[in-house]
C-alpha atoms as a PDB file:
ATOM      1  CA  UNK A   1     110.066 -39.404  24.515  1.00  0.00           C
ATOM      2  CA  UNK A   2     112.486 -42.281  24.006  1.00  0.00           C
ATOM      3  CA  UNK A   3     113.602 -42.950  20.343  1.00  0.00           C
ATOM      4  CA  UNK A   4     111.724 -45.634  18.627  1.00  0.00           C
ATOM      5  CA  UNK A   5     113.741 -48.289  17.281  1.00  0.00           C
ATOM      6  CA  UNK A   6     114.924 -47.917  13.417  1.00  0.00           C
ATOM      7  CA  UNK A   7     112.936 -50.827  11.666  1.00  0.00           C
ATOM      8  CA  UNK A   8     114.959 -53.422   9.802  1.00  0.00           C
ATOM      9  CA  UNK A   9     116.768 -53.033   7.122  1.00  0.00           C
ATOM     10  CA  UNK A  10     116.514 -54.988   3.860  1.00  0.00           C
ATOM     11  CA  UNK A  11     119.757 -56.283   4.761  1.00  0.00           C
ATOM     12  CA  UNK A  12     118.627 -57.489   8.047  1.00  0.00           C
ATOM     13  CA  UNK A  13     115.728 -58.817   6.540  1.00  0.00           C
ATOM     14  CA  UNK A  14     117.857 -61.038   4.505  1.00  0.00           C
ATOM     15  CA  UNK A  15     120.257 -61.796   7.040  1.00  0.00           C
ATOM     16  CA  UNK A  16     117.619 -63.606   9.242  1.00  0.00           C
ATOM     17  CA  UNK A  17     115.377 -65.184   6.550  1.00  0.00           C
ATOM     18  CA  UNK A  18     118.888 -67.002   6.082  1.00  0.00           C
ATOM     19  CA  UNK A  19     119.384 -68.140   9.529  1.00  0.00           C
ATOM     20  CA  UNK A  20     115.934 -69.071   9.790  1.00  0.00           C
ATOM     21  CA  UNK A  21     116.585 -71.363   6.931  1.00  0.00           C
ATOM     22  CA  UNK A  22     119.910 -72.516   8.121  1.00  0.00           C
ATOM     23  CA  UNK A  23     118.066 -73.502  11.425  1.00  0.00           C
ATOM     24  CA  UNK A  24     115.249 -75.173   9.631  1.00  0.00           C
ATOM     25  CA  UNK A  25     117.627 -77.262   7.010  1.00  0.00           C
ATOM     26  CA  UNK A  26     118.975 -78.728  10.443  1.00  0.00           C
ATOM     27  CA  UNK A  27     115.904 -79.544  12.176  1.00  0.00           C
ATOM     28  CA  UNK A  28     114.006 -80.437   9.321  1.00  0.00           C
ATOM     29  CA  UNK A  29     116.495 -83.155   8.139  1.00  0.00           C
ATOM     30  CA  UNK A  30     116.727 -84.569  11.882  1.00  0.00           C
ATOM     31  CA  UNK A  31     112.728 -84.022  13.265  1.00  0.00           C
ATOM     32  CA  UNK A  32     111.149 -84.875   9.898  1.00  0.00           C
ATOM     33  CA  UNK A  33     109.196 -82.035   8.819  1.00  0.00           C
ATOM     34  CA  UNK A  34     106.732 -81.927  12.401  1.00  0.00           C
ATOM     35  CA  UNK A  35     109.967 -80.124  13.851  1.00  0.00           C
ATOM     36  CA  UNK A  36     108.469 -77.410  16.153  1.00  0.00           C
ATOM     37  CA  UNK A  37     109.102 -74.222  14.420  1.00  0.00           C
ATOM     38  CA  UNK A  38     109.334 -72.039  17.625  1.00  0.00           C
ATOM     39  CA  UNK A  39     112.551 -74.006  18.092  1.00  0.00           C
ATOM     40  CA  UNK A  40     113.900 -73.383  14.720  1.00  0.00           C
ATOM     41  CA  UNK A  41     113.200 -69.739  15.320  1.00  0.00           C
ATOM     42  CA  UNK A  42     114.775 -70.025  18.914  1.00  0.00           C
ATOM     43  CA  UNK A  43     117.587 -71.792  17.446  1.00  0.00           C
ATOM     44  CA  UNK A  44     118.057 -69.351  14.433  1.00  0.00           C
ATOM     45  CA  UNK A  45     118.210 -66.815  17.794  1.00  0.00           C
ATOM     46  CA  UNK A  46     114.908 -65.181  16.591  1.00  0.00           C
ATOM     47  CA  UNK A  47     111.451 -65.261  17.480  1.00  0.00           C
ATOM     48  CA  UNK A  48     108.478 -66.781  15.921  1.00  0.00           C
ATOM     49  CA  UNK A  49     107.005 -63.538  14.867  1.00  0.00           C
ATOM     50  CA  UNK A  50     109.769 -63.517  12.679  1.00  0.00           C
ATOM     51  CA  UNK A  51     109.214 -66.855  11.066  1.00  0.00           C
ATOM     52  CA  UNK A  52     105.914 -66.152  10.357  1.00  0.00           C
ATOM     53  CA  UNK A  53     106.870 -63.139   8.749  1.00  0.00           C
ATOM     54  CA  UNK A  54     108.910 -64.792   6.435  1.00  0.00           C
ATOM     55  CA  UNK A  55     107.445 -68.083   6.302  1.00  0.00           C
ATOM     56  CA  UNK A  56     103.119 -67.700   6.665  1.00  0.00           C
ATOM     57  CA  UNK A  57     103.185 -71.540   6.676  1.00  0.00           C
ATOM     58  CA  UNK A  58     104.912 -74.587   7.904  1.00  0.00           C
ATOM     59  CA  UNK A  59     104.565 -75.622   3.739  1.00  0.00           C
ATOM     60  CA  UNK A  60     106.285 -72.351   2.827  1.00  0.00           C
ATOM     61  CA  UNK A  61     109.371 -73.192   5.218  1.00  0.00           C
ATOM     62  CA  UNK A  62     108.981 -76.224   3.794  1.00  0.00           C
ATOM     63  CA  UNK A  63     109.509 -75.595   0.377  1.00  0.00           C
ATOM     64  CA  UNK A  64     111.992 -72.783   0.894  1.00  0.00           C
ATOM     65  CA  UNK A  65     114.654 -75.245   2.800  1.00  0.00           C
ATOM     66  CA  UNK A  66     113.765 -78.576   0.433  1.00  0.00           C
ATOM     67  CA  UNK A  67     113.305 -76.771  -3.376  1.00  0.00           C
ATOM     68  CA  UNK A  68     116.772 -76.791  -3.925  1.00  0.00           C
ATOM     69  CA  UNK A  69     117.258 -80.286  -3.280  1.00  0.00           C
ATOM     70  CA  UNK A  70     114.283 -81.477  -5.239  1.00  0.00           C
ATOM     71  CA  UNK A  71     115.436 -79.828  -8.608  1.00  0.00           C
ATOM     72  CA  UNK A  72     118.441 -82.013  -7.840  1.00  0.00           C
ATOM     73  CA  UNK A  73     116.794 -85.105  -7.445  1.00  0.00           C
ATOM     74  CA  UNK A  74     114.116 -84.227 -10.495  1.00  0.00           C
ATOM     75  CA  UNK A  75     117.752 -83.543 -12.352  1.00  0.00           C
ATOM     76  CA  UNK A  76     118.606 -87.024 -11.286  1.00  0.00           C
ATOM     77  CA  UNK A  77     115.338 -88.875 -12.244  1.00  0.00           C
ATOM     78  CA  UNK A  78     114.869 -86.824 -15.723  1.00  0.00           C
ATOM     79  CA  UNK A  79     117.824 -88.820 -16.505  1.00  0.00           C
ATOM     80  CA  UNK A  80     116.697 -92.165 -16.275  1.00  0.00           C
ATOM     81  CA  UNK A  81     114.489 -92.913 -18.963  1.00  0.00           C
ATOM     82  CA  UNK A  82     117.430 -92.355 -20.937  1.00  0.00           C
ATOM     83  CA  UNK A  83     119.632 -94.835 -19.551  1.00  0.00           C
ATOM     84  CA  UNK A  84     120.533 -97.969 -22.159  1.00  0.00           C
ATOM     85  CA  UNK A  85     118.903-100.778 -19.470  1.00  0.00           C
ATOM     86  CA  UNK A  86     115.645-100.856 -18.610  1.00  0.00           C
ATOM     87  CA  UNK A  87     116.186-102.576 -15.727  1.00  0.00           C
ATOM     88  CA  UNK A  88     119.409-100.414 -14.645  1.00  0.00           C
ATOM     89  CA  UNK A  89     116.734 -97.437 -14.789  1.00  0.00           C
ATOM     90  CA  UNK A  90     114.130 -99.229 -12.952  1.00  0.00           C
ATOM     91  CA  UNK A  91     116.517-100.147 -10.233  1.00  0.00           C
ATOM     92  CA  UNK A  92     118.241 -97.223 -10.137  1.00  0.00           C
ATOM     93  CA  UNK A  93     114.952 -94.895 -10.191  1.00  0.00           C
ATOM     94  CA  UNK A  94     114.125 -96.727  -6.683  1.00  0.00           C
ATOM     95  CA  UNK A  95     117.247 -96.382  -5.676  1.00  0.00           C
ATOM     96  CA  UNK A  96     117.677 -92.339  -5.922  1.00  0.00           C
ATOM     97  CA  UNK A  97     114.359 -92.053  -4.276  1.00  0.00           C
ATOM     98  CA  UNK A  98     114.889 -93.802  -1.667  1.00  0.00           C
ATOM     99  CA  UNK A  99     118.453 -92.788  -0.814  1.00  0.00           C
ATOM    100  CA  UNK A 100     117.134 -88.834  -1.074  1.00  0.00           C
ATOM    101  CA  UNK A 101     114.199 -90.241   1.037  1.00  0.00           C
ATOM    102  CA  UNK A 102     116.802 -91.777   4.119  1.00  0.00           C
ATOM    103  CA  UNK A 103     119.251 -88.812   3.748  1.00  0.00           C
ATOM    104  CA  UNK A 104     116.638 -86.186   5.222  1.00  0.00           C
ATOM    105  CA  UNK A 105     113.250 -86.980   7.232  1.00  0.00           C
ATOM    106  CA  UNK A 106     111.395 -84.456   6.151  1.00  0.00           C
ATOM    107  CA  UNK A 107     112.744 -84.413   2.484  1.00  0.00           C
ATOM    108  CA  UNK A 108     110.981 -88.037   2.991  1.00  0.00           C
ATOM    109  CA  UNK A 109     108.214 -86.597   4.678  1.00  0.00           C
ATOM    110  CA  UNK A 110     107.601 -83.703   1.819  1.00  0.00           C
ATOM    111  CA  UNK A 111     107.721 -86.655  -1.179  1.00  0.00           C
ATOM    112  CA  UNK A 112     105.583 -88.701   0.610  1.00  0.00           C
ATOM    113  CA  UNK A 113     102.565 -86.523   0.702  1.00  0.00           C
ATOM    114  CA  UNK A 114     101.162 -84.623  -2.194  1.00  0.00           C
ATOM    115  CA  UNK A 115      99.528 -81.144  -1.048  1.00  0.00           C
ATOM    116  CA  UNK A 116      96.666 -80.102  -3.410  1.00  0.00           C
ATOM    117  CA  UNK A 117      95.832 -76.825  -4.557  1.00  0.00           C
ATOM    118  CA  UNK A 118      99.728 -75.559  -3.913  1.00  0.00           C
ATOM    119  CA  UNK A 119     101.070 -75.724  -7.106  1.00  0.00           C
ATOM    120  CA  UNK A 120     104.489 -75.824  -6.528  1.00  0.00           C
ATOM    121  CA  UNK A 121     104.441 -78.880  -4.752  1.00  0.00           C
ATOM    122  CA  UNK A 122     102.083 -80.495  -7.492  1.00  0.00           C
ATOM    123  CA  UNK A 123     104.377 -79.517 -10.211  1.00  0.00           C
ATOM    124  CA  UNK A 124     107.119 -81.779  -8.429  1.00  0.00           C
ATOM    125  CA  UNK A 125     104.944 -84.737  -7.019  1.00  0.00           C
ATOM    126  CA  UNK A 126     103.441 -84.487 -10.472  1.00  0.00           C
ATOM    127  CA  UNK A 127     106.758 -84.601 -12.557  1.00  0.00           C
ATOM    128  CA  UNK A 128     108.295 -87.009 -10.706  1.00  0.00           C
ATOM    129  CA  UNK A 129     105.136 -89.352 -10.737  1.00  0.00           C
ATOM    130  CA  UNK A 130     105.267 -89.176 -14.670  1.00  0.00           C
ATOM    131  CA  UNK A 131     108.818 -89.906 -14.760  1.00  0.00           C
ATOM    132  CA  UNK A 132     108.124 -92.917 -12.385  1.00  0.00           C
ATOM    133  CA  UNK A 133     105.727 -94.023 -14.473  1.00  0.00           C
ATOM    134  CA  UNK A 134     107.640 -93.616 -18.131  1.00  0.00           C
ATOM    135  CA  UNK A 135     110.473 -95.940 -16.327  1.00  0.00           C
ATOM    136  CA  UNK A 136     107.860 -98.664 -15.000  1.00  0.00           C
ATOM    137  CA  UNK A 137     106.553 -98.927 -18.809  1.00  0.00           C
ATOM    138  CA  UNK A 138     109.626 -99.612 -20.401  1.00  0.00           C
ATOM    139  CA  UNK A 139     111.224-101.792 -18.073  1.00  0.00           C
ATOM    140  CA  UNK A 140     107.828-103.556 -18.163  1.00  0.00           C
ATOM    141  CA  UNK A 141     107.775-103.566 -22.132  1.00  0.00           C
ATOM    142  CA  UNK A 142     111.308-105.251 -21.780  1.00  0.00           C
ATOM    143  CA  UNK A 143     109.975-108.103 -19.592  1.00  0.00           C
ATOM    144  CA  UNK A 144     112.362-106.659 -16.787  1.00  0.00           C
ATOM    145  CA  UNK A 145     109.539-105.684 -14.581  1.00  0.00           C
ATOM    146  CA  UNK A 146     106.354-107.913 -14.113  1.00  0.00           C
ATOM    147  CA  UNK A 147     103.410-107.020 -15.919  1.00  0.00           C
ATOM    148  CA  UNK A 148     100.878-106.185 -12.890  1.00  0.00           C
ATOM    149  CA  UNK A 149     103.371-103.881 -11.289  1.00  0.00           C
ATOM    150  CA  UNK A 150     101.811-100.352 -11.257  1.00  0.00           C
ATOM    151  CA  UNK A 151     103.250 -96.670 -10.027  1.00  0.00           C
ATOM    152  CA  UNK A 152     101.211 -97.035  -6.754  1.00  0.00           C
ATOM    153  CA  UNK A 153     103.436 -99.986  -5.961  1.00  0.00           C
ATOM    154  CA  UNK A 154     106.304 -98.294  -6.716  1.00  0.00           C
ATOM    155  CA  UNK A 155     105.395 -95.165  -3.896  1.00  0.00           C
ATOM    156  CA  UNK A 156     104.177 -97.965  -1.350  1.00  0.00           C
ATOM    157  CA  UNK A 157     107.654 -99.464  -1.447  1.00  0.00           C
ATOM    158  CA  UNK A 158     108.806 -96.083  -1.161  1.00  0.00           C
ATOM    159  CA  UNK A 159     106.237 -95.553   2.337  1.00  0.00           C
ATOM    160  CA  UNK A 160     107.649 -98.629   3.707  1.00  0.00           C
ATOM    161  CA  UNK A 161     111.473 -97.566   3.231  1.00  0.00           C
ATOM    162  CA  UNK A 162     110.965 -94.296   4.835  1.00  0.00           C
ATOM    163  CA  UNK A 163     109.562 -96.398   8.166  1.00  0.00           C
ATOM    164  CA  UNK A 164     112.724 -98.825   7.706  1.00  0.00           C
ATOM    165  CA  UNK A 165     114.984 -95.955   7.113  1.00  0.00           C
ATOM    166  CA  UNK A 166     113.702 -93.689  10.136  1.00  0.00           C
ATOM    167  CA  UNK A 167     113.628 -96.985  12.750  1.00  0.00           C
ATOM    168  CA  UNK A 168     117.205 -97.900  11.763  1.00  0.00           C
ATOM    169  CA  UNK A 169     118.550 -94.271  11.073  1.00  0.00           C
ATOM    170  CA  UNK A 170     120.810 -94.579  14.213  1.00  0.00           C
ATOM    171  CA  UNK A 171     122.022 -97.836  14.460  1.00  0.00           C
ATOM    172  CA  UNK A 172     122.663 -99.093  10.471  1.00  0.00           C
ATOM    173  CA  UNK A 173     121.898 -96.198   8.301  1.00  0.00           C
ATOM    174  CA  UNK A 174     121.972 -98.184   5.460  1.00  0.00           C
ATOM    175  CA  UNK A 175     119.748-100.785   6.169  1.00  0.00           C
ATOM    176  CA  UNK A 176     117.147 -99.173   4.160  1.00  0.00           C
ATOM    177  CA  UNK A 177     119.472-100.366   1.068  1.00  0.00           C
ATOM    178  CA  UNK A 178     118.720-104.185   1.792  1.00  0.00           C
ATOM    179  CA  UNK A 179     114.999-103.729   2.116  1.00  0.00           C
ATOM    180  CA  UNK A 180     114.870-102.030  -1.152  1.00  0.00           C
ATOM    181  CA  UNK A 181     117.022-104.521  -2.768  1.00  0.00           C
ATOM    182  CA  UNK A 182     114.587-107.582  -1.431  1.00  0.00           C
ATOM    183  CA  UNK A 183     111.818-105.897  -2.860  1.00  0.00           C
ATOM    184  CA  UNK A 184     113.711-105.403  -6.007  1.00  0.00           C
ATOM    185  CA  UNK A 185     113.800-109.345  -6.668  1.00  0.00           C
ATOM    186  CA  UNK A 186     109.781-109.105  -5.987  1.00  0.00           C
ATOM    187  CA  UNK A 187     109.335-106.590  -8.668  1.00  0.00           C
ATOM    188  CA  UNK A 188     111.131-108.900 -11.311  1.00  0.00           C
ATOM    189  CA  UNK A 189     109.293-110.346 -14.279  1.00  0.00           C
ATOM    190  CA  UNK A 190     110.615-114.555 -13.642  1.00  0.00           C
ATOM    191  CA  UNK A 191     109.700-116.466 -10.964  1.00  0.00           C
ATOM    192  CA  UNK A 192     106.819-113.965  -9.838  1.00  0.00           C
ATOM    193  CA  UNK A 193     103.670-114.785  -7.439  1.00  0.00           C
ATOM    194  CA  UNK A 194     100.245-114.286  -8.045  1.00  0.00           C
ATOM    195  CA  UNK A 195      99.488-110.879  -5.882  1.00  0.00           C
ATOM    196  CA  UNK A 196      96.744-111.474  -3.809  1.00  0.00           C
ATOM    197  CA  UNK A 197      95.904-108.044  -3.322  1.00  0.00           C
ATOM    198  CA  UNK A 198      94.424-105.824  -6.120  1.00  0.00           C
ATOM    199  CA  UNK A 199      96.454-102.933  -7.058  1.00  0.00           C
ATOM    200  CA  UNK A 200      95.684 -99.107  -6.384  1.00  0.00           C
ATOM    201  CA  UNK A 201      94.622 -96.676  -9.060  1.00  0.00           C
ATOM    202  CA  UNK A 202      95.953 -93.154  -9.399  1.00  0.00           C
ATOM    203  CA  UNK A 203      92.432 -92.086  -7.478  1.00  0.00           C
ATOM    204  CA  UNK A 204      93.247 -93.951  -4.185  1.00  0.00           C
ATOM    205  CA  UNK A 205      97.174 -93.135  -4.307  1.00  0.00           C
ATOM    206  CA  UNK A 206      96.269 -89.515  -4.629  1.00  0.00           C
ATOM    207  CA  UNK A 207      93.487 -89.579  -1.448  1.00  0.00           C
ATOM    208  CA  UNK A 208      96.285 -91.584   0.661  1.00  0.00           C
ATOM    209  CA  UNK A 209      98.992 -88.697  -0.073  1.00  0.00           C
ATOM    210  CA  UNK A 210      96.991 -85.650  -0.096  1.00  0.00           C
ATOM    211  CA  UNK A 211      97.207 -84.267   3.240  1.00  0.00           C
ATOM    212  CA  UNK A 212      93.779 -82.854   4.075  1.00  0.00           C
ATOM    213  CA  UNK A 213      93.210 -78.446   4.330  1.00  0.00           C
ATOM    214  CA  UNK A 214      93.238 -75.482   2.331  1.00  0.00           C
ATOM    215  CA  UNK A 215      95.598 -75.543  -0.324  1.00  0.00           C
ATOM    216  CA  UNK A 216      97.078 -78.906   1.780  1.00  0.00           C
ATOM    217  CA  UNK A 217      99.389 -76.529   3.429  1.00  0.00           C
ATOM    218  CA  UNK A 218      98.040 -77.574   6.617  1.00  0.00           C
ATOM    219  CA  UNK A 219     100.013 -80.326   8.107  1.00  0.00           C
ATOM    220  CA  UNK A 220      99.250 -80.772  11.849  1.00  0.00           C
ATOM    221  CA  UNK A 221     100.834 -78.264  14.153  1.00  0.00           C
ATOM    222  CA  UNK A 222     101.080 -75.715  11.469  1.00  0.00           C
ATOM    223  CA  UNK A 223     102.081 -72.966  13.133  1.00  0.00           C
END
């Protein structure tokens, strides 16, 4: 009988969970985070048996290739509440957000979406929400910010800077700078119009983000 194959070694085990992720930083931060995965495998010069292996879910690959990133950018925001202007922390707090946002599709596509029941991903969302929020007050309570600004305004300028950001991404990458800085002058306190449009509570911002499944790890084409 032919000699079976020796099975992988720890070190081999390692070695391709590291390619895999190598491949997936790359197609992740190009494709948004719907990249097919049998082509990160392919390109990782793998197969998809081997993902899976590693990876049960497209929100495991997920958080393996972004986690390192977001304690950056909670390292970032943590700061802010501490900064001497509340308006410098208000415009600055849209500012990181939206640059990590336009830097990596599907680092957008992760913060945009909240998955519940996975509670490493509500940790985050839920961190950076409260840190949103802590900002918004005091620049508020400074009479930087209008009054009937609330957080869910805040992530719906974030929504519509991802779509400026991906549309532009090839031709002026930065474009998504101007769009937040317009919106900026709408969020100030003087010269401010009556909204017509009530605001969301933290209810309907949650439905919108959740993305629907067990444990919201299932984003379409999960595996």
């Amino acid at each position: 009988m032919p000699a079976s194959k020796n099975p992988p070694t720890r070190r081999d085990a390692h070695r391709n969970r590291e390619r895999l992720l190598e491949s997936a930083r790359h197609a992740f931060a190009e494709r948004g985070a719907q990249a097919a995965l049998d082509g990160i495998a392919r390109e990782a010069g793998l197969v998809t048996g081997t993902l899976y292996r590693h990876f049960p879910t497209r929100l495991d690959l997920l958080w393996a290739v972004l986690e390192p990133k977001l304690h950056r950018l909670l390292d970032e925001v943590r700061a802010l509440p501490e900064l001497e202007d509340p308006w410098e922390a208000f415009r600055s707090l849209l500012e990181v957000l939206c640059s990590a946002q336009a830097e990596d599709r599907a680092f957008g596509d992760f913060l945009a979406k909240r998955f519940p029941g996975d509670d490493r991903t509500e940790a985050v969302h839920g961190e950076i929400c409260a840190l949103a929020q802590r900002v918004l007050e005091r620049a508020q309570e400074a009479g930087a910010v209008r009054s009937d600004v609330t957080g869910a305004d805040l992530f719906l300028l974030f929504w519509a800077s991802g779509r400026v950001a991906e549309a532009t991404r090839h031709v002026a990458p930065s474009m998504w700078r101007r769009h937040v800085y317009l919106a900026l002058d709408g969020f100030r306190a003087s010269n401010r119009l009556d909204l017509q449009e009530p605001a969301w509570d933290a209810d309907q911002l949650h439905r919108a983000m959740a993305v629907p499944g067990k444990h919201g790890a299932e984003l379409p084409e999960l595996r």
